[in-house]
C-alpha atoms as a PDB file:
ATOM      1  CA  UNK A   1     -10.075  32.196  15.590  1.00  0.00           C
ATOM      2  CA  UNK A   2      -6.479  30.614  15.822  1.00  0.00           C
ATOM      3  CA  UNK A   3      -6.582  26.970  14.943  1.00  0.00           C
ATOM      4  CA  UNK A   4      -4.398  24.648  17.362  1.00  0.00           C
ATOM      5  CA  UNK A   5      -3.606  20.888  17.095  1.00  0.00           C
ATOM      6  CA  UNK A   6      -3.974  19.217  20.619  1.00  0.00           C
ATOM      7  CA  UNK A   7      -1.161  17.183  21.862  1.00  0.00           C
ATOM      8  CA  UNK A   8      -2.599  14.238  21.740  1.00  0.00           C
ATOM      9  CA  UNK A   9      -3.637  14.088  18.001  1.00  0.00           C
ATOM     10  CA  UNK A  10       0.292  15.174  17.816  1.00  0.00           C
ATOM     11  CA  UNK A  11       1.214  11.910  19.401  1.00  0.00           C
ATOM     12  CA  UNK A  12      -1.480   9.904  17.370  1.00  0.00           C
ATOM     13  CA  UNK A  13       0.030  10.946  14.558  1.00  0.00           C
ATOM     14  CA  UNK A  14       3.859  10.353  15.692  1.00  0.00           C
ATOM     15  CA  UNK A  15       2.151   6.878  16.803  1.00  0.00           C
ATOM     16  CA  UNK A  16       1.001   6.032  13.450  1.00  0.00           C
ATOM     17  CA  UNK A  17       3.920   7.381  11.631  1.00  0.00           C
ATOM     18  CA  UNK A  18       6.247   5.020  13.782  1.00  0.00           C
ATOM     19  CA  UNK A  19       3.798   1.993  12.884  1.00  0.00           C
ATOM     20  CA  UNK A  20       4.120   3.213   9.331  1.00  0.00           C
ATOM     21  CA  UNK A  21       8.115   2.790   9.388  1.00  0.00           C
ATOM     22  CA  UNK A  22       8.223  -0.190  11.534  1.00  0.00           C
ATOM     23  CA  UNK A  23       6.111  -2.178   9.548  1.00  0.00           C
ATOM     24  CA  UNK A  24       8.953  -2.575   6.194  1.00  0.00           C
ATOM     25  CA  UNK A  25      11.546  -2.825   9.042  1.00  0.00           C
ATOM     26  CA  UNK A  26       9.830  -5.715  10.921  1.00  0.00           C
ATOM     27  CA  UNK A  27       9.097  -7.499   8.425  1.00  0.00           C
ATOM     28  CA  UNK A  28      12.185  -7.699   7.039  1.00  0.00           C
ATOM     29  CA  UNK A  29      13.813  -8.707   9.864  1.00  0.00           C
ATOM     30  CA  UNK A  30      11.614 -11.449  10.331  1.00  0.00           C
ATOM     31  CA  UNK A  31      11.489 -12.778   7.293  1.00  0.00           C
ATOM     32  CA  UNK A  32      15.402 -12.523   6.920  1.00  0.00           C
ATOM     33  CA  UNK A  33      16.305 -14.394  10.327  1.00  0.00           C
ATOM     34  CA  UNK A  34      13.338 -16.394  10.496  1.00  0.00           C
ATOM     35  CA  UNK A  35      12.623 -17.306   7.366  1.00  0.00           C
ATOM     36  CA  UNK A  36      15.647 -17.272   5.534  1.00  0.00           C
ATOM     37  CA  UNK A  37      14.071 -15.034   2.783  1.00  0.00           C
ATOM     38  CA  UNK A  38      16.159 -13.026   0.444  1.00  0.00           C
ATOM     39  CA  UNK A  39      17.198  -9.491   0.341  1.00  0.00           C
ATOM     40  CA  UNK A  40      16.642  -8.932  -3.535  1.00  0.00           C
ATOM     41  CA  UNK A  41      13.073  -9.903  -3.777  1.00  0.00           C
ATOM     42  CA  UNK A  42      12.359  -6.870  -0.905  1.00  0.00           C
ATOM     43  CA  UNK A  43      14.344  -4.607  -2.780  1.00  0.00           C
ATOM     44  CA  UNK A  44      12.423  -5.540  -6.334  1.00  0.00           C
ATOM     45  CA  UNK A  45       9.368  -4.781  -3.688  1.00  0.00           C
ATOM     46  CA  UNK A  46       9.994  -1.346  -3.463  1.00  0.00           C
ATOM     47  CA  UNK A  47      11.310  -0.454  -6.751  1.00  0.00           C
ATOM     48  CA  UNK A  48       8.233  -1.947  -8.377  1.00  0.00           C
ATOM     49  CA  UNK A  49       6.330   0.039  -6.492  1.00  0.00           C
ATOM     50  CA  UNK A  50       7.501   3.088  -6.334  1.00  0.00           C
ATOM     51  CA  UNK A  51       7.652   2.552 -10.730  1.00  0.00           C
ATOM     52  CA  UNK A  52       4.554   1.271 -11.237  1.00  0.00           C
ATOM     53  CA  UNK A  53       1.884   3.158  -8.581  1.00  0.00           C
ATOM     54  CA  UNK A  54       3.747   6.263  -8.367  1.00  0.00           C
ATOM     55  CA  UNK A  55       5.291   6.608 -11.926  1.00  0.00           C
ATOM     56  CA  UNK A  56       3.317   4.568 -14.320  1.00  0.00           C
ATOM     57  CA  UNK A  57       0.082   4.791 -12.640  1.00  0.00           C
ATOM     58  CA  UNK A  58       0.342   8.100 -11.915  1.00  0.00           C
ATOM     59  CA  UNK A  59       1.139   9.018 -15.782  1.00  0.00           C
ATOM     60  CA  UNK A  60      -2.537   7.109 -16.753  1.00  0.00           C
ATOM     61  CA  UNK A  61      -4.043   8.788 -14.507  1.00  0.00           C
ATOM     62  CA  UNK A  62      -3.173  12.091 -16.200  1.00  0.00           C
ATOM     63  CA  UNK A  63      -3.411  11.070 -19.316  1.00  0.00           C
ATOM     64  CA  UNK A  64      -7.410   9.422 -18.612  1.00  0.00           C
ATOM     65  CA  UNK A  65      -8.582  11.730 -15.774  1.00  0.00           C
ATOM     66  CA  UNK A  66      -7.747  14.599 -18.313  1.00  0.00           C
ATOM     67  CA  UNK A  67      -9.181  13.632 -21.179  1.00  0.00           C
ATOM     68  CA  UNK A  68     -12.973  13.691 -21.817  1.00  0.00           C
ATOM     69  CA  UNK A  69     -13.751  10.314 -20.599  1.00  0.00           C
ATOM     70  CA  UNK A  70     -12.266  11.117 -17.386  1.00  0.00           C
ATOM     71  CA  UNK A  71     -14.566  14.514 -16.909  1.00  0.00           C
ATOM     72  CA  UNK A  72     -17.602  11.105 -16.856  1.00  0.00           C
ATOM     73  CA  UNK A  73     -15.611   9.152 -14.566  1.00  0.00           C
ATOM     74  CA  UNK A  74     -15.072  11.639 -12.168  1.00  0.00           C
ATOM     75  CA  UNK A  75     -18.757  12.778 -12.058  1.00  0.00           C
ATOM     76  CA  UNK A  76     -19.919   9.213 -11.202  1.00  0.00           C
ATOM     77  CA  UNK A  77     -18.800   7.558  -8.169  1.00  0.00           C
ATOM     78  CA  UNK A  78     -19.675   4.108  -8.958  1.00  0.00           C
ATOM     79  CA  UNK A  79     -17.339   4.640 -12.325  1.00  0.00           C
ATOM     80  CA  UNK A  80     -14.960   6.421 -10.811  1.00  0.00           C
ATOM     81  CA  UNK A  81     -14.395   3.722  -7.709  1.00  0.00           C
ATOM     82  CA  UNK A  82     -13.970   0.687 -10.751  1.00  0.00           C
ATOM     83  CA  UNK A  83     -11.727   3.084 -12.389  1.00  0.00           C
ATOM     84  CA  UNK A  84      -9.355   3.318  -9.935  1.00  0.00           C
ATOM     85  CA  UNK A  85      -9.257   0.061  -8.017  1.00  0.00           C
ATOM     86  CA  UNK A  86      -8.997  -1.590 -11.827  1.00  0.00           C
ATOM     87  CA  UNK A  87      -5.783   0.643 -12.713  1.00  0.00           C
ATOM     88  CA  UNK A  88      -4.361   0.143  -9.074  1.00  0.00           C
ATOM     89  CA  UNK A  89      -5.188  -3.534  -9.753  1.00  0.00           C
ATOM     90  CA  UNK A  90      -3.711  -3.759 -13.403  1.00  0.00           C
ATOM     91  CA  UNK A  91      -0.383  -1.768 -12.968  1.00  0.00           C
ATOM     92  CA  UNK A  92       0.516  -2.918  -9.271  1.00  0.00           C
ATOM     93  CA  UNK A  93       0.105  -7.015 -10.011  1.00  0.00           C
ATOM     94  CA  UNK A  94       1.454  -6.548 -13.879  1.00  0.00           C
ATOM     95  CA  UNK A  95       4.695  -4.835 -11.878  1.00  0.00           C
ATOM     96  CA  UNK A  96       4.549  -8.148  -9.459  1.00  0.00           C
ATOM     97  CA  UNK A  97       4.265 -10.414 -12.287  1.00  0.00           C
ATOM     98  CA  UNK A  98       7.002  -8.848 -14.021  1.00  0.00           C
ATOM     99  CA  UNK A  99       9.438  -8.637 -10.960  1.00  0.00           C
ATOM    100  CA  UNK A 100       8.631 -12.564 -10.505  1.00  0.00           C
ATOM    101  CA  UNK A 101       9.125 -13.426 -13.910  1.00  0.00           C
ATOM    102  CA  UNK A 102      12.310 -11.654 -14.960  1.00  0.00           C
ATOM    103  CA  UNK A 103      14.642 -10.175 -12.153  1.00  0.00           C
ATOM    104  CA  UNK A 104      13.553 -12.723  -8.929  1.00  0.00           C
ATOM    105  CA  UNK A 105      13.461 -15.559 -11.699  1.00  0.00           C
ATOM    106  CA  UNK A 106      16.781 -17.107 -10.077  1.00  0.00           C
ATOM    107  CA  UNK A 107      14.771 -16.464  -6.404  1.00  0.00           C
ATOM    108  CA  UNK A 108      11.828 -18.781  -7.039  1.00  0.00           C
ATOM    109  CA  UNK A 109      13.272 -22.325  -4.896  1.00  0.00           C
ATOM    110  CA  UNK A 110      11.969 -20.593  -1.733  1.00  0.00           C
ATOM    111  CA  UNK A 111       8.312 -19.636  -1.690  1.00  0.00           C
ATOM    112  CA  UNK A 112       8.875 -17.078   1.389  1.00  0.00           C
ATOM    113  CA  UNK A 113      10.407 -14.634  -0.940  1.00  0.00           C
ATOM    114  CA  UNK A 114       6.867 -14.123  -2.460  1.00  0.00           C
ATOM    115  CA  UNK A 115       5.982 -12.701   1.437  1.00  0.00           C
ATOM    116  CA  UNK A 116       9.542 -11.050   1.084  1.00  0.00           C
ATOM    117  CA  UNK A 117       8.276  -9.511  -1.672  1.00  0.00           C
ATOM    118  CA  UNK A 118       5.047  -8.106  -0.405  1.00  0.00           C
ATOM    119  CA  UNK A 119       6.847  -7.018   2.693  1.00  0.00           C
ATOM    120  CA  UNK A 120       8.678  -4.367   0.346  1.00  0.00           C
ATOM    121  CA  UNK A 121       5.950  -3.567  -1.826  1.00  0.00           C
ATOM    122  CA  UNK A 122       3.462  -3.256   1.115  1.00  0.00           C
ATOM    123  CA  UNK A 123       6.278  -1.859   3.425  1.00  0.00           C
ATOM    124  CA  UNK A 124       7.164   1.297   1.143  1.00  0.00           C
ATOM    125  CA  UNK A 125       3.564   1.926   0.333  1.00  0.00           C
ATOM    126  CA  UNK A 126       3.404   2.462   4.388  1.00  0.00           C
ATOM    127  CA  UNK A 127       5.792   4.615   4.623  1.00  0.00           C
ATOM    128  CA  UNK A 128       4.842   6.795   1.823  1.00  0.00           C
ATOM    129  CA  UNK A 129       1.406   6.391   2.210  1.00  0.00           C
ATOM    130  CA  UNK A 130       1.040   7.078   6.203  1.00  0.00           C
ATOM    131  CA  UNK A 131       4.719   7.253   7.274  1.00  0.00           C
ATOM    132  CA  UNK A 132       5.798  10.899   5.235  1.00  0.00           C
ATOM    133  CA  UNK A 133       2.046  12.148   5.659  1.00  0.00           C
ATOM    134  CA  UNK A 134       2.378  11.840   9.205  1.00  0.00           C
ATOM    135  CA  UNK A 135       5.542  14.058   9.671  1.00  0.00           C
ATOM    136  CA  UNK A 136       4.172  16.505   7.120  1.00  0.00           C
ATOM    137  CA  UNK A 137       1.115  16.941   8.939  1.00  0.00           C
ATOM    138  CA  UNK A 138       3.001  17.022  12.699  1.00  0.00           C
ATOM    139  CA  UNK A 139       5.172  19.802  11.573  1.00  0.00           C
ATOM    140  CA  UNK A 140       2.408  21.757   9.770  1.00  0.00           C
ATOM    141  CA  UNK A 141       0.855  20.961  13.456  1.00  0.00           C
ATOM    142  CA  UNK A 142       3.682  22.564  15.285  1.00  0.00           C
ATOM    143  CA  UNK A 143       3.798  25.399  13.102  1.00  0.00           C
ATOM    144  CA  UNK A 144      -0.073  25.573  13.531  1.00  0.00           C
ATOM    145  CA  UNK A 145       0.882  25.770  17.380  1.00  0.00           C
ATOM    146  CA  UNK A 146       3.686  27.992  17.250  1.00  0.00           C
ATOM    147  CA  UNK A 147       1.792  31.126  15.661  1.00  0.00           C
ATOM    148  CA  UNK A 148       3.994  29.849  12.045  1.00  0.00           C
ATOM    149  CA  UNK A 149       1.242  29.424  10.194  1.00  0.00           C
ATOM    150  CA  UNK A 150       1.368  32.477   8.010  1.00  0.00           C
ATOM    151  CA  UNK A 151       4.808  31.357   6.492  1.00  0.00           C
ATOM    152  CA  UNK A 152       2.516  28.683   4.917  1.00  0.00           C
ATOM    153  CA  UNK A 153       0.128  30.604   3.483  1.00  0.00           C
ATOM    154  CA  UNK A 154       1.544  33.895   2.700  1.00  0.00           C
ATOM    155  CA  UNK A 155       2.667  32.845  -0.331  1.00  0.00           C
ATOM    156  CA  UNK A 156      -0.571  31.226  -2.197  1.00  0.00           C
ATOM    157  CA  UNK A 157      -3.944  32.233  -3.081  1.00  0.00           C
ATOM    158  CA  UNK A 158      -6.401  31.123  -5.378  1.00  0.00           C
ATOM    159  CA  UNK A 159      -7.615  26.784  -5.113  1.00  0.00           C
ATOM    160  CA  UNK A 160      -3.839  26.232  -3.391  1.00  0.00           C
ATOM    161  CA  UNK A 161      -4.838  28.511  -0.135  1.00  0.00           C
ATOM    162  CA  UNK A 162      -8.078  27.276   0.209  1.00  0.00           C
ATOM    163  CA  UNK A 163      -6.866  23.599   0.428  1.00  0.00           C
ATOM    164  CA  UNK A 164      -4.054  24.279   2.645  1.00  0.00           C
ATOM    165  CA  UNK A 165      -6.877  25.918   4.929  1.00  0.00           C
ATOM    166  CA  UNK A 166      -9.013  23.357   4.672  1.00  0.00           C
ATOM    167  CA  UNK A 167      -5.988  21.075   5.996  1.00  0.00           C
ATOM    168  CA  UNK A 168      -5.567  23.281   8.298  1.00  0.00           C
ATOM    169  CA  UNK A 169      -9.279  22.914   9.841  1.00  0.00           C
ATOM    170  CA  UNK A 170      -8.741  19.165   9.523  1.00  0.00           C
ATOM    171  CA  UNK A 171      -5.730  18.756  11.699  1.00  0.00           C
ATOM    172  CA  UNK A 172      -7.267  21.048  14.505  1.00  0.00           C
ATOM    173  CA  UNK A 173     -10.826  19.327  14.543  1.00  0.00           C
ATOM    174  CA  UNK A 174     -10.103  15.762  13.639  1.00  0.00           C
ATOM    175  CA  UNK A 175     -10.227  13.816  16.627  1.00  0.00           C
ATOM    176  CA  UNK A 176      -7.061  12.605  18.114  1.00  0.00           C
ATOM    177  CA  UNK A 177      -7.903   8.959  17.910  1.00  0.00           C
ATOM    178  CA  UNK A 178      -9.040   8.986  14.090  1.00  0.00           C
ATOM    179  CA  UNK A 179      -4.720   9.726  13.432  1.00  0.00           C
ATOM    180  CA  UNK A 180      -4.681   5.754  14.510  1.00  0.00           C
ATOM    181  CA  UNK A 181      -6.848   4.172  11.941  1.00  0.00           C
ATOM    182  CA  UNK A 182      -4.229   4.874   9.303  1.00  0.00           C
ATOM    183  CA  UNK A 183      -2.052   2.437  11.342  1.00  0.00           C
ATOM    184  CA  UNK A 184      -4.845   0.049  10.667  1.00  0.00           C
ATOM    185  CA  UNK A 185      -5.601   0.572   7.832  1.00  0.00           C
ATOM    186  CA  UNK A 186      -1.790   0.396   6.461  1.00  0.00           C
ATOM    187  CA  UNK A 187      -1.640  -2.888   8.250  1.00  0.00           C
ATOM    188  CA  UNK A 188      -4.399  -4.114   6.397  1.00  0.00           C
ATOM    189  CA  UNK A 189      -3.202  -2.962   3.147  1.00  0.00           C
ATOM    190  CA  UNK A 190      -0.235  -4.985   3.805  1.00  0.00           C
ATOM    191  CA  UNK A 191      -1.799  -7.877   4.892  1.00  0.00           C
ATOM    192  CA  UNK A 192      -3.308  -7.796   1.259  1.00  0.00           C
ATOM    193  CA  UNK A 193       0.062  -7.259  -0.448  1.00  0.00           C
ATOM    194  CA  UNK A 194       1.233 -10.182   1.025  1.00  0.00           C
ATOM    195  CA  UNK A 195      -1.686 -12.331  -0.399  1.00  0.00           C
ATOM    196  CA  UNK A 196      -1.392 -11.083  -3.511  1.00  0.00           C
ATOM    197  CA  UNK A 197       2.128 -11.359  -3.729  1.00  0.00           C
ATOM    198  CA  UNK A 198       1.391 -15.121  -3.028  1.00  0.00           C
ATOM    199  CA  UNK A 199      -1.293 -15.686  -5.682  1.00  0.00           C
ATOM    200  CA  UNK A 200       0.870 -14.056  -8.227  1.00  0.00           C
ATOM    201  CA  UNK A 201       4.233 -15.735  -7.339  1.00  0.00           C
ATOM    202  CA  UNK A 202       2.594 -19.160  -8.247  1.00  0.00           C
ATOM    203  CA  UNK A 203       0.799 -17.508 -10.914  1.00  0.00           C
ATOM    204  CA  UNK A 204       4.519 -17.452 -12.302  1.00  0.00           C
ATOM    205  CA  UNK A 205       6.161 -20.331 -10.280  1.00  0.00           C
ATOM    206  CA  UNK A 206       3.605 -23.082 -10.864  1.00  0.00           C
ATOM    207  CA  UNK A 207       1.940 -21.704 -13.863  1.00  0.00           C
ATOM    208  CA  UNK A 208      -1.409 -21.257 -12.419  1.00  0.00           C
ATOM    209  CA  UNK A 209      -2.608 -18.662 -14.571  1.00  0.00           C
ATOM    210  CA  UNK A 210      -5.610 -17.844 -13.343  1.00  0.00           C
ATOM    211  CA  UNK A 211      -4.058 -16.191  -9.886  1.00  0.00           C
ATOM    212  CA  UNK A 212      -2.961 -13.641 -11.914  1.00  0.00           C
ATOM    213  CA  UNK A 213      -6.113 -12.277 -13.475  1.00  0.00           C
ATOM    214  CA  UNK A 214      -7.639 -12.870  -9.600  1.00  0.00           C
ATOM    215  CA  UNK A 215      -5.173 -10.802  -7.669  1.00  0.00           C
ATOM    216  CA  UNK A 216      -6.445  -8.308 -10.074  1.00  0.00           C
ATOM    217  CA  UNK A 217      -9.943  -8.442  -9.561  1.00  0.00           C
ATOM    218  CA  UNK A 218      -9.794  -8.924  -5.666  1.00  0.00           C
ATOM    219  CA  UNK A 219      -7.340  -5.637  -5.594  1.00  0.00           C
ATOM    220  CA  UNK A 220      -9.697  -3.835  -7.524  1.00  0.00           C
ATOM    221  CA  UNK A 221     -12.587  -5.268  -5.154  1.00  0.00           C
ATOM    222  CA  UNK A 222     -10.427  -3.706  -2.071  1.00  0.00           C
ATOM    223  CA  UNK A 223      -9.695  -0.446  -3.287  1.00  0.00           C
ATOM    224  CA  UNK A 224     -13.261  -0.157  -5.135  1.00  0.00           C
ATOM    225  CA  UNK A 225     -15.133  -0.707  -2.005  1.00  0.00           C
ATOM    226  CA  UNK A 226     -12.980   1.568  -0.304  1.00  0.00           C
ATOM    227  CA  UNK A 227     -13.664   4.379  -2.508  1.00  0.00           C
ATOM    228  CA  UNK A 228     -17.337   3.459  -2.911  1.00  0.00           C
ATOM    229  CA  UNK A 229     -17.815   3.663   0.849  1.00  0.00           C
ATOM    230  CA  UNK A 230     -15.898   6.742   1.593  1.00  0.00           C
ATOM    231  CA  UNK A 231     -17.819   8.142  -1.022  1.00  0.00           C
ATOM    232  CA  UNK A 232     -21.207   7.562   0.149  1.00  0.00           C
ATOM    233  CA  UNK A 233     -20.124   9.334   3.747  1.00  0.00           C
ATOM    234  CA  UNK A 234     -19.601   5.810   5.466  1.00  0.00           C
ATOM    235  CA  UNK A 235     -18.079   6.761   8.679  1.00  0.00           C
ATOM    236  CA  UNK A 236     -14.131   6.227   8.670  1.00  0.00           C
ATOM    237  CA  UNK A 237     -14.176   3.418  11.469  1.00  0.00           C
ATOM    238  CA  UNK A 238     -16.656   1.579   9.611  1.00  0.00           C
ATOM    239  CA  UNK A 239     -14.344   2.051   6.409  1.00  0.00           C
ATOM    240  CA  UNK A 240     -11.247   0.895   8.068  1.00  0.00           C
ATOM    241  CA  UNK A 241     -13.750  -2.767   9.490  1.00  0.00           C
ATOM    242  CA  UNK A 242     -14.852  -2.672   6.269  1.00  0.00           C
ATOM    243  CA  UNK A 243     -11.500  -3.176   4.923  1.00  0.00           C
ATOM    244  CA  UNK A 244      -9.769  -5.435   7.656  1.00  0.00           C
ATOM    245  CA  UNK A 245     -13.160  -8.033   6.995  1.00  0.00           C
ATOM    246  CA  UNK A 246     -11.740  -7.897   3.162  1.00  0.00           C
ATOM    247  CA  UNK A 247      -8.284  -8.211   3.845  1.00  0.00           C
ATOM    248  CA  UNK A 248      -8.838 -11.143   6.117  1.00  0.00           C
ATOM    249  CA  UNK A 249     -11.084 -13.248   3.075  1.00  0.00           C
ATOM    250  CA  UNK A 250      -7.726 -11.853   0.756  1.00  0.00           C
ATOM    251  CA  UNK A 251      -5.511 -13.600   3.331  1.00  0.00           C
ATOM    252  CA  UNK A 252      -7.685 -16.903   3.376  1.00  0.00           C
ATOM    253  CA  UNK A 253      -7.578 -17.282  -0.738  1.00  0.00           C
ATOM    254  CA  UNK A 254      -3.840 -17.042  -0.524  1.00  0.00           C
ATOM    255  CA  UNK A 255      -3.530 -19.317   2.567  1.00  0.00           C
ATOM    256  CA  UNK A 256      -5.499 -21.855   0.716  1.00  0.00           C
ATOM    257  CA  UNK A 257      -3.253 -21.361  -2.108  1.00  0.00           C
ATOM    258  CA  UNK A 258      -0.398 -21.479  -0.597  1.00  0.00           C
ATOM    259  CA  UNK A 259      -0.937 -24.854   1.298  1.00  0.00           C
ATOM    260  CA  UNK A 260      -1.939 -26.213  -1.967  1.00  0.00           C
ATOM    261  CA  UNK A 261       1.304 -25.206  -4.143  1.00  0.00           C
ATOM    262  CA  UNK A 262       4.188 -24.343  -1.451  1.00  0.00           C
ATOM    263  CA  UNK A 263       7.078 -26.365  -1.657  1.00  0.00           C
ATOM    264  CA  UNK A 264      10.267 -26.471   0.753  1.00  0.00           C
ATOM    265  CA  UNK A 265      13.472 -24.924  -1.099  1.00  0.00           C
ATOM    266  CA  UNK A 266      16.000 -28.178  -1.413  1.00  0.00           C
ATOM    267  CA  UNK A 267      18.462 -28.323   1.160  1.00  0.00           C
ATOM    268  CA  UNK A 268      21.930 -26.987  -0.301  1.00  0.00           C
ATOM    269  CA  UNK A 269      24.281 -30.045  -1.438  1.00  0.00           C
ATOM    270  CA  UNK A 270      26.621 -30.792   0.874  1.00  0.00           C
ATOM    271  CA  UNK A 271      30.346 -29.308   0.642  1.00  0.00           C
ATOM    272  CA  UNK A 272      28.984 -26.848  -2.175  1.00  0.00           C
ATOM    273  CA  UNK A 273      26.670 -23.674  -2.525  1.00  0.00           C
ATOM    274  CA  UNK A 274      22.994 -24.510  -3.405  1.00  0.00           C
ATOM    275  CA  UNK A 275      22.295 -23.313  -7.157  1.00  0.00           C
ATOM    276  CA  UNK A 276      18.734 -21.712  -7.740  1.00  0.00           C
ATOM    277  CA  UNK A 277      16.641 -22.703 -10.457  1.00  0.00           C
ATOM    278  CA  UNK A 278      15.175 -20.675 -12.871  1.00  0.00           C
ATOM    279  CA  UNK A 279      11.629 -22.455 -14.118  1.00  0.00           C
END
């Protein structure tokens, strides 16, 4: 039977995609004209990101899952979940600390570059995450559509053809309104980075080190849960409330801590440029 991808999951997709991209564009924006945040803490954002989940993480991962303890961690999803929301945890907010600490040191007067921060951290992790998935899987739709799909799999066999099958399946039987969720979901996520951002900045800024050690544990709560539920067959609406009720408690912690440590950047001296200090 020929597969096809209806037009609507098409735009879904294209939908959630655009969401994906918007949401690192938007917030930048806003927090450059309406905040006055920097650029460089948005930058150090992405870069730590893209290092430290994608590089570093991704090396660990290798080097665990392959080993013998990692055939034991696999086969148990309870295991497996606290595996991977405590090395998501660890290497993300180590690669926050870090970028707070040493290169956004001279960026720490105004507290908005924490949410600057998160915007970029958050924002790429969109765009990679939901953003470049979503025009993968609209043109492996089209060439689903346009009688194409051979040139996909003429070439593989084995493990690799079966998966690209099952993808295949997936896009032509998912419904079109599941494409959304990763919109929400993605805004979630970034809702999170944002609070953690702001637990670890004053982690750094104000000394407080126990908001360090807790950004950990509630980002290893998120993405435990997460994997825990999707695991057990939880339905993926009820995954994506699950994970907008946690993101929302995330966002209250670092509202709490926020009105309890933020301070207004001095006002530049008159007649001369404003010099940041480095605590």
């Amino acid at each position: 039977m020929t597969q096809h991808v209806p037009a609507l999951s098409i735009g879904c997709m294209a939908a959630a995609g655009l969401v994906a991209f918007a949401i690192p564009i938007g917030l930048l924006i806003y927090y450059r004209t309406k905040k006055k945040a920097d650029d460089p803490p948005f930058v150090a954002g992405l870069v730590v990101f893209l290092l430290f989940a994608l590089v570093l993480e991704r090396i660990a991962h290798s080097l665990v899952l392959g080993s013998a303890a990692g055939e034991t961690i696999r086969g148990n999803l309870w295991l497996y979940a606290l595996y991977g929301g405590a090395m998501a945890g660890i290497f993300e907010e180590t690669g926050r600390y870090l970028a707070f600490r040493i290169p956004l040191r001279c960026y720490r007067e105004k507290d908005v570059n924490a949410l600057m921060y998160g915007a970029g951290h958050g924002g790429i992790e969109a765009a990679v995450m939901l953003g470049l998935t979503s025009v993968s899987n609209i043109a492996f739709s089209v060439m689903l559509n346009t009688g194409r799909a051979e040139e996909l799999t003429a070439q593989l066999s084995g493990d690799t053809l079966a998966q690209v099958q099952e993808a295949m399946g997936t896009l032509s039987t998912t419904p079109s309104w599941l494409f959304l969720l990763g919109a929400a979901e993605r805004i979630a996520a970034v809702a999170m980075h944002l609070s953690f951002s702001v637990l670890v900045w004053f982690a750094v800024k104000k000394k407080k080190r126990l908001l360090f050690p807790l950004a950990i544990l509630l980002h290893l709560l998120a993405d435990a849960v997460t994997v825990l539920a999707s695991g057990s067959g939880v339905p993926t609406p009820a995954i994506e409330g699950i994970l907008a009720v946690i993101a929302a408690g995330i966002a209250v912690i670092a509202y709490r801590v926020w009105k309890a440590e933020h301070e207004e950047a001095p006002p530049p001296s008159d007649g001369e440029p404003q010099l940041l200090r480095a605590e």
